[in-house]
Structure formats: structure tokens, C-alpha cells
N, C-alpha and C. Protein backbone atom coordinates (compact mmCIF):
# COMPACT_ATOMS: atom_id res chain seq x y z
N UNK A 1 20.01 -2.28 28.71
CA UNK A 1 18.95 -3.28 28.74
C UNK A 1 17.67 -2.76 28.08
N UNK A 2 17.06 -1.62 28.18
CA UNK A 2 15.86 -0.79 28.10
C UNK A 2 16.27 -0.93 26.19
N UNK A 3 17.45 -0.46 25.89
CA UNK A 3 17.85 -0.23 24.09
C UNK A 3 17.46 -1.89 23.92
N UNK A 4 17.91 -2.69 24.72
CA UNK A 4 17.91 -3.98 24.13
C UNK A 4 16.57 -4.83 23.76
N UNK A 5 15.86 -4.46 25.18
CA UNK A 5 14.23 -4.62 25.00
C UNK A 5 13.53 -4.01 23.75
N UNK A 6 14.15 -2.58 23.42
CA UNK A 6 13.34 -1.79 22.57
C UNK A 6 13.36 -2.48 20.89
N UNK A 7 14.93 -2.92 20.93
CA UNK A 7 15.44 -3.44 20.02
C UNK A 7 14.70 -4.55 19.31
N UNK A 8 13.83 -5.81 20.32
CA UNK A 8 13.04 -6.80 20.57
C UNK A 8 11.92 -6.77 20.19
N UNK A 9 11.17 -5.41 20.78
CA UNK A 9 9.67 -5.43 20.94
C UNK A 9 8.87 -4.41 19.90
N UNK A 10 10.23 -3.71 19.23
CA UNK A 10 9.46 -2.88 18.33
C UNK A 10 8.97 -3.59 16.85
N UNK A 11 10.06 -4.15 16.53
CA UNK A 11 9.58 -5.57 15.42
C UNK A 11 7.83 -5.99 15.34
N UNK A 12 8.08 -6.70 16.90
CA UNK A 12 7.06 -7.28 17.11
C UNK A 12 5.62 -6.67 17.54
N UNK A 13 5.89 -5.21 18.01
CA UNK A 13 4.81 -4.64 17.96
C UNK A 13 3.95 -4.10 16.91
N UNK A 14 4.91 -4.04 16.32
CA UNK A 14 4.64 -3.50 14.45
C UNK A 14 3.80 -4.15 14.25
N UNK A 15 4.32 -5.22 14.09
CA UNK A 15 3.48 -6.75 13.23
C UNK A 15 1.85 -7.00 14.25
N UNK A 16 2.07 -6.75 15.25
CA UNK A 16 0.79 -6.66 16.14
C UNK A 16 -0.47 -5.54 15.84
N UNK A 17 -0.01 -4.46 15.90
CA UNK A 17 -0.57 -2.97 15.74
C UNK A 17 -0.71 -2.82 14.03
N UNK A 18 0.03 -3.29 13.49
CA UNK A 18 -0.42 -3.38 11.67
C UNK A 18 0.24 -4.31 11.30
N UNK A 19 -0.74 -5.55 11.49
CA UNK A 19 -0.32 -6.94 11.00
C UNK A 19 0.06 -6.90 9.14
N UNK A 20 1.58 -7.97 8.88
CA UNK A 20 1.19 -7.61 7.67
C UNK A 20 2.39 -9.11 7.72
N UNK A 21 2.65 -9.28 6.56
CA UNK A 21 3.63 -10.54 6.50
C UNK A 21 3.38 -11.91 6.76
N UNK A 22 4.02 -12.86 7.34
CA UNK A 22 3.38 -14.40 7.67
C UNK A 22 2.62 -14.78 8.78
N UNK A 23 2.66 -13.59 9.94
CA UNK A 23 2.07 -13.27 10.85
C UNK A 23 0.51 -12.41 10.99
N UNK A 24 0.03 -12.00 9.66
CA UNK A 24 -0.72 -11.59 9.50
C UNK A 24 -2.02 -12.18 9.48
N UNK A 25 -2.49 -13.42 9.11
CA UNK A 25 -3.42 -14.33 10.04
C UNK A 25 -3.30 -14.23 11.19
N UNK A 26 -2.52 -14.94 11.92
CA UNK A 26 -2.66 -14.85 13.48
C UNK A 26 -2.82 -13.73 14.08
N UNK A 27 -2.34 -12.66 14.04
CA UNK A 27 -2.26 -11.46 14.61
C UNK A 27 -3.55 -10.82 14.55
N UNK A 28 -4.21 -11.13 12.80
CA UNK A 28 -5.38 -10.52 12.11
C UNK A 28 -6.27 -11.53 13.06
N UNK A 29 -6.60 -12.56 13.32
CA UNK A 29 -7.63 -13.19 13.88
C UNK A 29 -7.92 -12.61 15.65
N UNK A 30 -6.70 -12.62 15.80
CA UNK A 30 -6.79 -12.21 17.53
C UNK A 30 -6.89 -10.99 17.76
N UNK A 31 -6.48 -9.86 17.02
CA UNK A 31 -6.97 -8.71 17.33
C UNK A 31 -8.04 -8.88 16.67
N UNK A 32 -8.91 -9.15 15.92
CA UNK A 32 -10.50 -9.23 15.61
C UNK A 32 -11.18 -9.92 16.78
N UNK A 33 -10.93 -10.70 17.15
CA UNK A 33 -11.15 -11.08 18.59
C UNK A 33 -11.35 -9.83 19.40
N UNK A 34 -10.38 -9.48 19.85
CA UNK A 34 -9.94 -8.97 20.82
C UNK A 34 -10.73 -7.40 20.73
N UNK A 35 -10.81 -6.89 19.34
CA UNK A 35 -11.16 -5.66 19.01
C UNK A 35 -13.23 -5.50 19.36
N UNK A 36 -13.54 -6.73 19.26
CA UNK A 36 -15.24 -6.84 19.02
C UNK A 36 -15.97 -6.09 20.41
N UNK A 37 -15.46 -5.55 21.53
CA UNK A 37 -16.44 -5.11 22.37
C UNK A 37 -15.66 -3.33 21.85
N UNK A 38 -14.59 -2.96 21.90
CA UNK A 38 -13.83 -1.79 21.20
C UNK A 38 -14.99 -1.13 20.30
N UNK A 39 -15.03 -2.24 19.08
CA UNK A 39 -15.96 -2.40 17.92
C UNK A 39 -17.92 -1.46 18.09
N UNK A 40 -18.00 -2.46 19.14
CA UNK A 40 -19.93 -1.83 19.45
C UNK A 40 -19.67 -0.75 20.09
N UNK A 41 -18.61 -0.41 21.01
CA UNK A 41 -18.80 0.56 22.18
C UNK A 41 -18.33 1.90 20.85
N UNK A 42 -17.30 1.98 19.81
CA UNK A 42 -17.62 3.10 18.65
C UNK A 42 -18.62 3.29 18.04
N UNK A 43 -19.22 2.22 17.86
CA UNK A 43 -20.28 2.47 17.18
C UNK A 43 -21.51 2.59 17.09
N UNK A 44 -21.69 2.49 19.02
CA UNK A 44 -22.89 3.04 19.76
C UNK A 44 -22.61 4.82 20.22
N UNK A 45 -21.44 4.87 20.23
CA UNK A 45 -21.09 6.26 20.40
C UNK A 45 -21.42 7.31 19.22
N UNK A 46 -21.11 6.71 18.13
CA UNK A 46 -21.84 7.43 16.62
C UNK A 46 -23.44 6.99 16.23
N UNK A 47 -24.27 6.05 17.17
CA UNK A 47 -25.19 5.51 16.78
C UNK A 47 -25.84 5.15 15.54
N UNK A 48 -24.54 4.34 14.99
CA UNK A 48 -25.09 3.44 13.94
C UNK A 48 -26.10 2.30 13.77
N UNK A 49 -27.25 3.21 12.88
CA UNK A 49 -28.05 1.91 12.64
C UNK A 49 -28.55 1.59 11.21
N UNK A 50 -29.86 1.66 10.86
CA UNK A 50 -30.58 1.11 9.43
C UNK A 50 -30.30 2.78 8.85
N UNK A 51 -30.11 2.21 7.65
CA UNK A 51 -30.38 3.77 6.43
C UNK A 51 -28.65 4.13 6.38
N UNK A 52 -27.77 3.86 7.56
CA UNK A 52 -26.16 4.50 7.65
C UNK A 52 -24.97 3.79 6.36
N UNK A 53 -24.50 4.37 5.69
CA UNK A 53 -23.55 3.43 5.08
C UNK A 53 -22.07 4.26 5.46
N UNK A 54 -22.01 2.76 6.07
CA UNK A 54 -20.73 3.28 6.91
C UNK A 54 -19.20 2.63 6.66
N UNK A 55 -18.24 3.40 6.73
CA UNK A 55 -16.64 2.98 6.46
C UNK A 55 -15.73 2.82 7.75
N UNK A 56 -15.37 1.81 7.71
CA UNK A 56 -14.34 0.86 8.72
C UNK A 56 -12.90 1.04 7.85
N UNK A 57 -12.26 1.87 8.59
CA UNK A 57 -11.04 2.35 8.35
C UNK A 57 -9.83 1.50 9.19
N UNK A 58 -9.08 1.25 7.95
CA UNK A 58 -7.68 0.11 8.85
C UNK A 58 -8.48 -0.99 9.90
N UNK A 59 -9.60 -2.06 8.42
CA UNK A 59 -10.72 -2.75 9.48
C UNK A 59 -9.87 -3.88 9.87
N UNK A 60 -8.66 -4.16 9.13
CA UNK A 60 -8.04 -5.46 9.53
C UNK A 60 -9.05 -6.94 9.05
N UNK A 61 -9.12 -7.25 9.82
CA UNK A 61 -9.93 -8.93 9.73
C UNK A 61 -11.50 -8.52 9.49
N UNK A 62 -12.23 -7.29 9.88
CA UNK A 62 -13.37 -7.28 9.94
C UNK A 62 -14.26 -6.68 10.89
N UNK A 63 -14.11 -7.04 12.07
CA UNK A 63 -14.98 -7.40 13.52
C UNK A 63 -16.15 -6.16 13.38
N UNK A 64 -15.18 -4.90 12.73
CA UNK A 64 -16.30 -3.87 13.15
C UNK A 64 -17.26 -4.11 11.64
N UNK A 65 -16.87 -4.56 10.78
CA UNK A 65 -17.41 -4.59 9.54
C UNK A 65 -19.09 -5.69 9.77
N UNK A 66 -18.57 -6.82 10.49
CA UNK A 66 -19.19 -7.96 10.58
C UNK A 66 -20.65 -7.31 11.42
N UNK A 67 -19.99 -6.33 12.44
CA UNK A 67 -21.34 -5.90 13.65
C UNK A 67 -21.98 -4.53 12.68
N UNK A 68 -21.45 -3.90 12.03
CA UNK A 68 -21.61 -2.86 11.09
C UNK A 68 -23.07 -3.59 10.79
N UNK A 69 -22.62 -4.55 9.58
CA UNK A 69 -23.59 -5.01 8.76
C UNK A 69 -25.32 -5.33 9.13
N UNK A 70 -25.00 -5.97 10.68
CA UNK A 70 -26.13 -6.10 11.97
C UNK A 70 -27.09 -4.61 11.96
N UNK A 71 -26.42 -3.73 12.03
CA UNK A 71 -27.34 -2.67 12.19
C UNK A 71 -27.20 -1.48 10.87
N UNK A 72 -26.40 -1.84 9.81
CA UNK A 72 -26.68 -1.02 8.39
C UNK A 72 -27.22 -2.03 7.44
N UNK A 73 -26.53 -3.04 7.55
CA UNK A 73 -27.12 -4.03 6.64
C UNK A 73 -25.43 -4.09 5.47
N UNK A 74 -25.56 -5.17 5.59
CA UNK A 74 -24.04 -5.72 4.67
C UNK A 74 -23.56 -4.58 3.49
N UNK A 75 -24.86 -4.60 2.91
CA UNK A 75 -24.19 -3.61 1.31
C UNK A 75 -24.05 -2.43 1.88
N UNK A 76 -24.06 -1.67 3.33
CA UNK A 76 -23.93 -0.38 3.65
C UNK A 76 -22.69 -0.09 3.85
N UNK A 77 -21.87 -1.69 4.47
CA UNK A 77 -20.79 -1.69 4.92
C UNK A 77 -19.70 -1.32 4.81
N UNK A 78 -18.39 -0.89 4.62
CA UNK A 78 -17.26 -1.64 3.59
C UNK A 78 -16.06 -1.21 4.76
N UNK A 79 -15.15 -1.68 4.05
CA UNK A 79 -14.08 -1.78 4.79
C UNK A 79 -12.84 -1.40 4.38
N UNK A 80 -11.38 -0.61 4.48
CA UNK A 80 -10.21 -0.58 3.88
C UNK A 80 -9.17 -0.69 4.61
N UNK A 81 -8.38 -1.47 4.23
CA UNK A 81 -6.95 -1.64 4.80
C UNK A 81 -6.38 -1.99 3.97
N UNK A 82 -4.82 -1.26 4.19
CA UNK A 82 -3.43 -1.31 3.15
C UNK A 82 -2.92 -2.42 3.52
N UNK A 83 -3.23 -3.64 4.01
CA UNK A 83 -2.29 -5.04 4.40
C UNK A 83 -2.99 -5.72 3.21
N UNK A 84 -2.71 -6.04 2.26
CA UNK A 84 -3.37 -7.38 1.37
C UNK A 84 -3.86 -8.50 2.47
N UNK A 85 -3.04 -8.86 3.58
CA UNK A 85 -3.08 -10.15 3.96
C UNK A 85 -4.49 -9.65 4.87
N UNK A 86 -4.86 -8.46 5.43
CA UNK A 86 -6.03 -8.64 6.19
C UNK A 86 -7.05 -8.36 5.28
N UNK A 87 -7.44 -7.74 4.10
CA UNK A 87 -7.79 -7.73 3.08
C UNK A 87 -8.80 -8.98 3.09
N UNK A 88 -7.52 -9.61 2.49
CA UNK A 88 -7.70 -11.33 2.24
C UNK A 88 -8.52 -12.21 3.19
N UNK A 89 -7.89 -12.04 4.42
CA UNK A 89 -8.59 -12.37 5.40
C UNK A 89 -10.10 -12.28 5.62
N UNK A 90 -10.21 -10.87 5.98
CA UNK A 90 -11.61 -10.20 6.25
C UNK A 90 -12.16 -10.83 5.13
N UNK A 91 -11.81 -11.18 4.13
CA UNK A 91 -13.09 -11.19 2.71
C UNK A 91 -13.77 -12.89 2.83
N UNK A 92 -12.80 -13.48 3.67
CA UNK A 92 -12.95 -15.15 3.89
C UNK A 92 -14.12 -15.10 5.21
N UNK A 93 -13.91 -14.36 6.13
CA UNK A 93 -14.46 -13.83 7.38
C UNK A 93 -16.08 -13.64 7.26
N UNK A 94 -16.30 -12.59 6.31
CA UNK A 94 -17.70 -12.14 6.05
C UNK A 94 -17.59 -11.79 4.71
N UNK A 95 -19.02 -11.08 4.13
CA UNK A 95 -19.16 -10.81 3.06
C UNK A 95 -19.40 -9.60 2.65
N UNK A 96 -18.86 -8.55 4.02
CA UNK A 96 -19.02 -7.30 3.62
C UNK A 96 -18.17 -6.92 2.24
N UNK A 97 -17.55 -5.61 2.23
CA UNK A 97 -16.78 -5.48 0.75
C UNK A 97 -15.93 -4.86 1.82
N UNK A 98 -14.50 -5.56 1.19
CA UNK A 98 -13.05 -5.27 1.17
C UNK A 98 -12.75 -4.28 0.47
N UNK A 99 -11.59 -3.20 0.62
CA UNK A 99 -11.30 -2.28 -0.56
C UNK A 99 -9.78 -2.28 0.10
N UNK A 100 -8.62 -2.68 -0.77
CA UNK A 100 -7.39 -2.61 -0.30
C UNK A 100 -7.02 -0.76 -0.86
N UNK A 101 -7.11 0.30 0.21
CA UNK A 101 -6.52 1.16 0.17
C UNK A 101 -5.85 1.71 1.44
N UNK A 102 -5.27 3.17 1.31
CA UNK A 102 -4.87 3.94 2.28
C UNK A 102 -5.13 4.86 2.59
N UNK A 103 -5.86 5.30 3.70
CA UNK A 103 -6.48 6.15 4.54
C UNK A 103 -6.36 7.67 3.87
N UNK A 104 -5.12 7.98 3.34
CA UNK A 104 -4.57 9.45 2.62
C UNK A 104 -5.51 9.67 1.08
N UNK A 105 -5.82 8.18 0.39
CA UNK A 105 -6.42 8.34 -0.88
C UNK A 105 -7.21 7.12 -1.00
N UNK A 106 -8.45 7.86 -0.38
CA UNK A 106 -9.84 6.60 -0.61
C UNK A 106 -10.03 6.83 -1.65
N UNK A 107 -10.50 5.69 -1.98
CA UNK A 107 -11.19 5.09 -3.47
C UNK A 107 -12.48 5.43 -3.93
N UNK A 108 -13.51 6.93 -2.83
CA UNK A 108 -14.45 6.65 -2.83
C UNK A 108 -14.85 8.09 -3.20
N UNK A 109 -16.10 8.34 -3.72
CA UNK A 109 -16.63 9.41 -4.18
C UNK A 109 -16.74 10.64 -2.83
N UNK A 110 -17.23 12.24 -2.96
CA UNK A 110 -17.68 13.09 -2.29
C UNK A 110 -18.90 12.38 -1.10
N UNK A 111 -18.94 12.24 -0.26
CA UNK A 111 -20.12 12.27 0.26
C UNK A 111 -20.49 11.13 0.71
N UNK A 112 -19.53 9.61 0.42
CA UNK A 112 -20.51 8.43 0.02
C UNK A 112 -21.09 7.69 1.29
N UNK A 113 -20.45 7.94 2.23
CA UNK A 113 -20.55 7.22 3.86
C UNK A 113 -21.19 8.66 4.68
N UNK A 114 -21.69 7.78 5.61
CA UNK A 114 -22.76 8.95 6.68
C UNK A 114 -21.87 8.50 8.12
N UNK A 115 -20.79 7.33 8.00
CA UNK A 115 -20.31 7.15 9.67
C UNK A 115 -19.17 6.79 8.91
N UNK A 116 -18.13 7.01 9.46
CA UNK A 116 -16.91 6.54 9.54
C UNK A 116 -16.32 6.16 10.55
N UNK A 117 -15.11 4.91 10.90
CA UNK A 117 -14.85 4.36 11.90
C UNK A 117 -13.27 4.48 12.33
N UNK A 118 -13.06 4.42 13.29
CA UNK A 118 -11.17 3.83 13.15
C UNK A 118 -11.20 3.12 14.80
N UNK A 119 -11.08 1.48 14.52
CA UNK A 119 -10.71 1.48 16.31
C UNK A 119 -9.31 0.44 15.97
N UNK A 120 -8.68 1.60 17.26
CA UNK A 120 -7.43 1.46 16.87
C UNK A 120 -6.29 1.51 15.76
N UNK A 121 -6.69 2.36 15.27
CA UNK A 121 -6.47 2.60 13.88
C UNK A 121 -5.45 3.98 13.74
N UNK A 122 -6.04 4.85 13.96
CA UNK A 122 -5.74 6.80 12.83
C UNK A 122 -5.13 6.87 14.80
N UNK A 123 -5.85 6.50 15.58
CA UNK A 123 -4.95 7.03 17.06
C UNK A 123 -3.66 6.56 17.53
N UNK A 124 -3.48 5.92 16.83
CA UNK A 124 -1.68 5.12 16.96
C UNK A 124 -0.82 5.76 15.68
N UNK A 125 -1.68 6.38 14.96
CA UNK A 125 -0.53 6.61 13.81
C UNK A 125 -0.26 7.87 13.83
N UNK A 126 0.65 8.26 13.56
CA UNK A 126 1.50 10.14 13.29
C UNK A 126 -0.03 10.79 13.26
N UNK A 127 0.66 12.14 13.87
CA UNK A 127 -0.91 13.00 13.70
C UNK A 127 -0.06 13.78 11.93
N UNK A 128 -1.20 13.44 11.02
CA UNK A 128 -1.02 14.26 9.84
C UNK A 128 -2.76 14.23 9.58
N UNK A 129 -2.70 16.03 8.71
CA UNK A 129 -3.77 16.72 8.20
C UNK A 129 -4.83 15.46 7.26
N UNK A 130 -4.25 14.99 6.66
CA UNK A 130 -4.25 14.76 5.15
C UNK A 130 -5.48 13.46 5.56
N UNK A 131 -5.29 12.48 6.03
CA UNK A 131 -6.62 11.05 6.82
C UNK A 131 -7.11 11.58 6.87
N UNK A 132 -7.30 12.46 7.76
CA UNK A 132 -9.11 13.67 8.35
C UNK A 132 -9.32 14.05 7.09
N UNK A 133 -8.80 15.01 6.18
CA UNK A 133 -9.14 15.51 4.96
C UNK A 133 -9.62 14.58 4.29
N UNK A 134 -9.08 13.15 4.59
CA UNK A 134 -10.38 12.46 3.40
C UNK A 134 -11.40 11.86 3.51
N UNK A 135 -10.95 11.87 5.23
CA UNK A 135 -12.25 11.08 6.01
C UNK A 135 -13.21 11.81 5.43
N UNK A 136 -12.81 13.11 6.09
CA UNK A 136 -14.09 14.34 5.79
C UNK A 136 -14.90 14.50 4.50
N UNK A 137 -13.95 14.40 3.71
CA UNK A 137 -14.58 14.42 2.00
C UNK A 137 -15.13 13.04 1.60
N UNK A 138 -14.83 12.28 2.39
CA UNK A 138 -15.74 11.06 1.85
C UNK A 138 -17.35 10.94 2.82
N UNK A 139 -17.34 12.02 3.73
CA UNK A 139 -18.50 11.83 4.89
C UNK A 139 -19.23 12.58 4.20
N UNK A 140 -20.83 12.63 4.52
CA UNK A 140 -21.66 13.68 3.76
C UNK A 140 -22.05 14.60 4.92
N UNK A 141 -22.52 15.73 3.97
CA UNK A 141 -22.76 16.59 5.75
C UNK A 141 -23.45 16.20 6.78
N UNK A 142 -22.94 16.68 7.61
CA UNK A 142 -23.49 15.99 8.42
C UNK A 142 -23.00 14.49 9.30
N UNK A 143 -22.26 14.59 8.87
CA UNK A 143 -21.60 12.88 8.98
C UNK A 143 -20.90 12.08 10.17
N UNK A 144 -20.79 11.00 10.63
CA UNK A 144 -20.30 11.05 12.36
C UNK A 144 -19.09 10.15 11.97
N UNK A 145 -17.65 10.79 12.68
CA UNK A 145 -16.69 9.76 12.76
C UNK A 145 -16.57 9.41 13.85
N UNK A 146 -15.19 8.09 13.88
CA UNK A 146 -15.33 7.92 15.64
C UNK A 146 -13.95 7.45 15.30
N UNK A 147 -13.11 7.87 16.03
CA UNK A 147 -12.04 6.91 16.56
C UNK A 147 -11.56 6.18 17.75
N UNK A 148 -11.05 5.33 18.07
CA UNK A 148 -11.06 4.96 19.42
C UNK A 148 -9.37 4.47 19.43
N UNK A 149 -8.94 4.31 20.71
CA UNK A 149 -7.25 3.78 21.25
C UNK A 149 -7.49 3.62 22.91
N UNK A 150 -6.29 3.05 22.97
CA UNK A 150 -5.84 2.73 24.42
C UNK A 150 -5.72 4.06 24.89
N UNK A 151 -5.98 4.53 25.93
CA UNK A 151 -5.95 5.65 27.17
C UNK A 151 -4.49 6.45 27.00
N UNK A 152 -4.79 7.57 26.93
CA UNK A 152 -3.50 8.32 26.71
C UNK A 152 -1.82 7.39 27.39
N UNK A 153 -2.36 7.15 28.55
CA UNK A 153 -0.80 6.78 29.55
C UNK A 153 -0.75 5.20 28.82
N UNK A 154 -1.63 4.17 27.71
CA UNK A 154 -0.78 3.31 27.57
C UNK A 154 -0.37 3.76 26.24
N UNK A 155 -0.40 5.19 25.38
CA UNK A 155 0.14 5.30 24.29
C UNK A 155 1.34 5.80 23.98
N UNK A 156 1.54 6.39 25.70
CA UNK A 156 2.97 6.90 25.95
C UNK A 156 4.44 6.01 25.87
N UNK A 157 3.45 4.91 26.61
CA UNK A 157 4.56 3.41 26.64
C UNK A 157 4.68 3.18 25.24
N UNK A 158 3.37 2.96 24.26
CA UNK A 158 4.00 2.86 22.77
C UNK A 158 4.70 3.43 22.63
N UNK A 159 4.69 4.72 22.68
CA UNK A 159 5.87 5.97 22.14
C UNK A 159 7.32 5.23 22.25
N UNK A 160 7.21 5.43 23.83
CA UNK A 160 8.59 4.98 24.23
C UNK A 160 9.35 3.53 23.45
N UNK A 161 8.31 2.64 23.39
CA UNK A 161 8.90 1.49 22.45
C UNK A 161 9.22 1.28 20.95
N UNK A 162 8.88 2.81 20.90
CA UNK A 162 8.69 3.34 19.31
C UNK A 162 7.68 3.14 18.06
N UNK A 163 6.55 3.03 19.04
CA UNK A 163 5.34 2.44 18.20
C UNK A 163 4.38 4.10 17.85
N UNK A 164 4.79 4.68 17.38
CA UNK A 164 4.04 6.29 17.21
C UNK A 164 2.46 6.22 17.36
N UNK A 165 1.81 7.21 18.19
CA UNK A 165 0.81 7.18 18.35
C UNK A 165 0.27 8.79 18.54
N UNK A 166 -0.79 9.33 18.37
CA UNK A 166 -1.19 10.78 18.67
C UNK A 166 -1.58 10.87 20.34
N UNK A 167 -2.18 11.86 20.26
CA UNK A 167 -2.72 12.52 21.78
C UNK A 167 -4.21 13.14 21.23
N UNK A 168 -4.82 12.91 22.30
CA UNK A 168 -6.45 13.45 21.68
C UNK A 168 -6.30 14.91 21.26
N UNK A 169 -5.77 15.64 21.93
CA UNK A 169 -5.75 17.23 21.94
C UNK A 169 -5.66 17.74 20.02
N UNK A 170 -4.21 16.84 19.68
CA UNK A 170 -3.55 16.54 18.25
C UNK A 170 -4.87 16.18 17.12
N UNK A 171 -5.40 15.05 17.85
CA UNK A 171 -6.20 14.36 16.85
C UNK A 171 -7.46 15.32 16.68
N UNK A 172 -7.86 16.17 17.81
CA UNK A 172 -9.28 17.09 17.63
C UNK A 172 -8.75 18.64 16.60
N UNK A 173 -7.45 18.51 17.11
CA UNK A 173 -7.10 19.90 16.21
C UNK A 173 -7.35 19.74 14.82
N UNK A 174 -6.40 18.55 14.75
CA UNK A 174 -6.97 17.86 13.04
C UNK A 174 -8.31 17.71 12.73
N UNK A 175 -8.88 17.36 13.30
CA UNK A 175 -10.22 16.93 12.78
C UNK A 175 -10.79 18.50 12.42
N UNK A 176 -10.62 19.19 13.89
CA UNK A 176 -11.36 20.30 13.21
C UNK A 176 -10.50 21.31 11.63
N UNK A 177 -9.33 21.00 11.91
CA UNK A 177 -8.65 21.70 10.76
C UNK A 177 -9.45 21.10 9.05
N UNK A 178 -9.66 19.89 9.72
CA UNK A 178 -10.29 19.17 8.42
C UNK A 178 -11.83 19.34 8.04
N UNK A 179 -12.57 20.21 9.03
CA UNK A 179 -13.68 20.74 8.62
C UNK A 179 -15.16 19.97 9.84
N UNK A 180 -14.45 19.11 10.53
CA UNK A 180 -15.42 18.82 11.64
C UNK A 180 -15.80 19.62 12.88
N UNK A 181 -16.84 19.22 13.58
CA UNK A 181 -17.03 20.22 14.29
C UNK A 181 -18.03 19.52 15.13
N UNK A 182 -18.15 19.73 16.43
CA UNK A 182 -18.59 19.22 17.59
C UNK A 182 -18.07 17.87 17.94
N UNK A 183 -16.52 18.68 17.94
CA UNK A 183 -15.47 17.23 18.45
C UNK A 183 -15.58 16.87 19.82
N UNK A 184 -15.28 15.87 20.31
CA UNK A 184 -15.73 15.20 21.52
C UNK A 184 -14.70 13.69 22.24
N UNK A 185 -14.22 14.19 23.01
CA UNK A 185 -13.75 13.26 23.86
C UNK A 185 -13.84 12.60 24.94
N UNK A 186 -14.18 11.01 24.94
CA UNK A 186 -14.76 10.91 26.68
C UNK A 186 -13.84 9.08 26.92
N UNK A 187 -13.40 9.14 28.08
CA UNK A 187 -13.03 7.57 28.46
C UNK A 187 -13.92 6.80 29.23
N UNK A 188 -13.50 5.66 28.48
CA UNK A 188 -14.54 4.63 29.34
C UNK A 188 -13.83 3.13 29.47
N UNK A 189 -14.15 2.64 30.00
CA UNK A 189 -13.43 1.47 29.96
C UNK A 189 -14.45 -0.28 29.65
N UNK A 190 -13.24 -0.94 28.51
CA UNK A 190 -13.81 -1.89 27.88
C UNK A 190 -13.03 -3.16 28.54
N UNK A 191 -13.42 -4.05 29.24
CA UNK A 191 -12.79 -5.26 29.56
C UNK A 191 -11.76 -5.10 30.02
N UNK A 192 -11.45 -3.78 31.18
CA UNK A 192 -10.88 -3.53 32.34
C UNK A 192 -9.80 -2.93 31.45
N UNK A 193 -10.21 -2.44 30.43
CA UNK A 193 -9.17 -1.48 29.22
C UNK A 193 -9.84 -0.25 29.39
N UNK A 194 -8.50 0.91 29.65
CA UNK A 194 -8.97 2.07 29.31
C UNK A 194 -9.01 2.39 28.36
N UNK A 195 -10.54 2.81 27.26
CA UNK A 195 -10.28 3.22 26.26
C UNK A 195 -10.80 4.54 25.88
N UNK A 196 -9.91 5.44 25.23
CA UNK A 196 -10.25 6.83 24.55
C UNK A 196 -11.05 6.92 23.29
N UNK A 197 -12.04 7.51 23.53
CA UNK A 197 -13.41 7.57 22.01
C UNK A 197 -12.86 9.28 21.81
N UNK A 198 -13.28 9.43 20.29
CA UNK A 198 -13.05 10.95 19.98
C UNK A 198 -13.98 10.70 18.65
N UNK A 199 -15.21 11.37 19.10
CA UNK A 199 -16.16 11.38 18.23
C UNK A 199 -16.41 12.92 17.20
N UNK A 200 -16.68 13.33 16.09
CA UNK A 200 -17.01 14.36 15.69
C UNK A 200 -17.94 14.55 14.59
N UNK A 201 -18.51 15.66 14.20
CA UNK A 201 -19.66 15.24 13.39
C UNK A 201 -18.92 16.49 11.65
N UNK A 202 -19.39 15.74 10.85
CA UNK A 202 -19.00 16.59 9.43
C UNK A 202 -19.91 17.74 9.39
N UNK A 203 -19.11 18.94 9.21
CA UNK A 203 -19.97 19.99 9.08
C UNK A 203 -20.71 20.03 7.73
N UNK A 204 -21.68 20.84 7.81
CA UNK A 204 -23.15 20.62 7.08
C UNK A 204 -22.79 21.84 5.85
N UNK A 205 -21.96 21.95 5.57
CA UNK A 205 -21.81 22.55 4.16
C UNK A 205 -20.56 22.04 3.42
């Protein structure tokens, strides 16, 4: 029964957790929904405000892009995700800037962002070196990332349904392997959600 469920729900979790296909509106609208208190609570944790130009990583539809803009101002903004269809979306949504790439090879110069974002994003996916390495090279010194996910014990249940996800311990090793430093982990809870923040700052050379 448990193979049979798994059989069911991994499809469909996919398409939930990285909307992409005919389902990618719907999925893309409701987790933008759903993501917007996720959204402020990262990005009061990196304290983004005026002067920051900041990158929303795997932004999907937007949400963090849209509140971004509120306190950097629109042209600071931008956004990337490998789904065309949320791409598409997000660009109908607001008027920040879309950039259809992938987290391993940004499109973007040494230095160009002072905050970087991921909610729900880089913490559900395989722990590999290589994201941090470009996060990092695209941050200037000095620079604040943030990632955020569901609470260790509901990423276990992903596991089990075969939805891959990291562990904070994983994700700080990386970060620091990738050159950050005053990594930081704390839970808090958003709309009776436990959620895990893992904040770190780009080292200054």
C-alpha cells in the first residue's frame, strides 16, 4: 500500500514543489499565495531594504520578487527560475525582471546582488557544492543569503515520498565550503508552519 501511495504522490508532488507543465499556473499561483508570509519573514531575517539589489532564486510566480521591490525598489529586483511556465507567469504578475535560468549557471556578473533569496527552493533540492558557488560569486562581499523550508521532520516525510530535500547541518557545510561565513540557523513558525531559516553572510574578500 505505502509503494502504492508513493507511486501516486510522487508525480504529484513534483509538479507542486517545481511546478512545470499544464499545471504550472495553478500550482504557480497558489504556492505564490501560499509562499507570501515565508517571503517577508526571509527577508526580514537578511534585512532587506533601499540601496539592496537583490536575487530571488527558483522565484516561481514572484511573491518574494513583488515584496522585494517594496523595500529595494523594482529595478533592484530580479528573479530566476528554470520553469518557462513560471517565468511566464511571474512576468504577467509584476514588473520585476524575469531571467529563465539555473541556479548552477547564473546569467549574472561577479558581485552583482548584495541579498540573495531561496524560499523553498535550494532546501528541498540535493545538497550539491556548485548553487552556493554561484550564489556566492554572484553576492558582493559582504553579501546576505537566506534560505528557508519546512522544519527538518516535514522534509523527512518528503524524503520518504521521494521528493529529495537537504538537512541544515548539509546546507551550512556547503555554504561555508562555498566561501560564507557567519552561517546561522533558527526556527520559527509561519501560519502554524514550522519553518527553517539558514541565513549567511559573503565573506569580505
Amino acid at each position: 500500500m505505502k509503494r502504492v501511495l508513493k507511486w501516486i504522490l510522487r508525480p504529484l508532488l513534483s509538479r507542486y514543489f517545481r511546478p512545470h507543465g499544464v499545471l504550472a499556473p495553478l500550482t504557480g499561483r497558489r504556492m505564490a499565495r501560499r509562499n507570501m508570509d515565508d517571503q517577508r519573514v526571509a527577508q526580514d531575517a537578511v534585512e532587506l531594504g533601499p540601496g539592496d539589489r537583490f536575487l530571488d532564486i527558483a522565484c516561481g510566480a514572484g511573491p518574494g520578487l513583488a515584496i522585494a521591490a517594496g523595500r529595494a525598489g523594482p529595478a533592484l529586483a530580479v528573479g530566476i527560475d528554470k520553469e518557462p511556465a513560471q517565468v511566464r507567469l511571474g512576468s504577467r504578475i509584476n514588473p520585476s525582471r524575469y531571467v529563465l535560468a539555473d541556479v548552477e549557471a547564473l546569467p549574472f556578473r561577479d558581485g552583482a546582488f548584495t541579498v540573495a533569496s531561496s524560499v523553498n527552493g535550494l532546501l528541498y533540492w540535493p545538497i550539491r557544492e556548485r548553487p552556493y558557488a554561484e550564489v556566492a560569486r554572484v553576492l558582493a562581499a559582504g553579501g546576505r543569503f537566506v534560505a528557508t523550508g519546512r522544519a527538518p521532520r516535514a522534509h523527512a516525510r518528503l524524503r520518504r515520498l521521494g521528493v529529495p530535500s537537504g538537512n541544515e547541518r548539509a546546507v551550512c557545510d556547503a555554504l561555508e565550503n562555498a566561501g560564507f561565513v557567519t552561517t546561522r540557523t533558527v526556527r520559527t513558525t509561519v501560519r502554524d508552519r514550522e519553518i527553517l531559516i539558514v541565513t549567511a553572510e559573503r565573506s569580505q574578500t
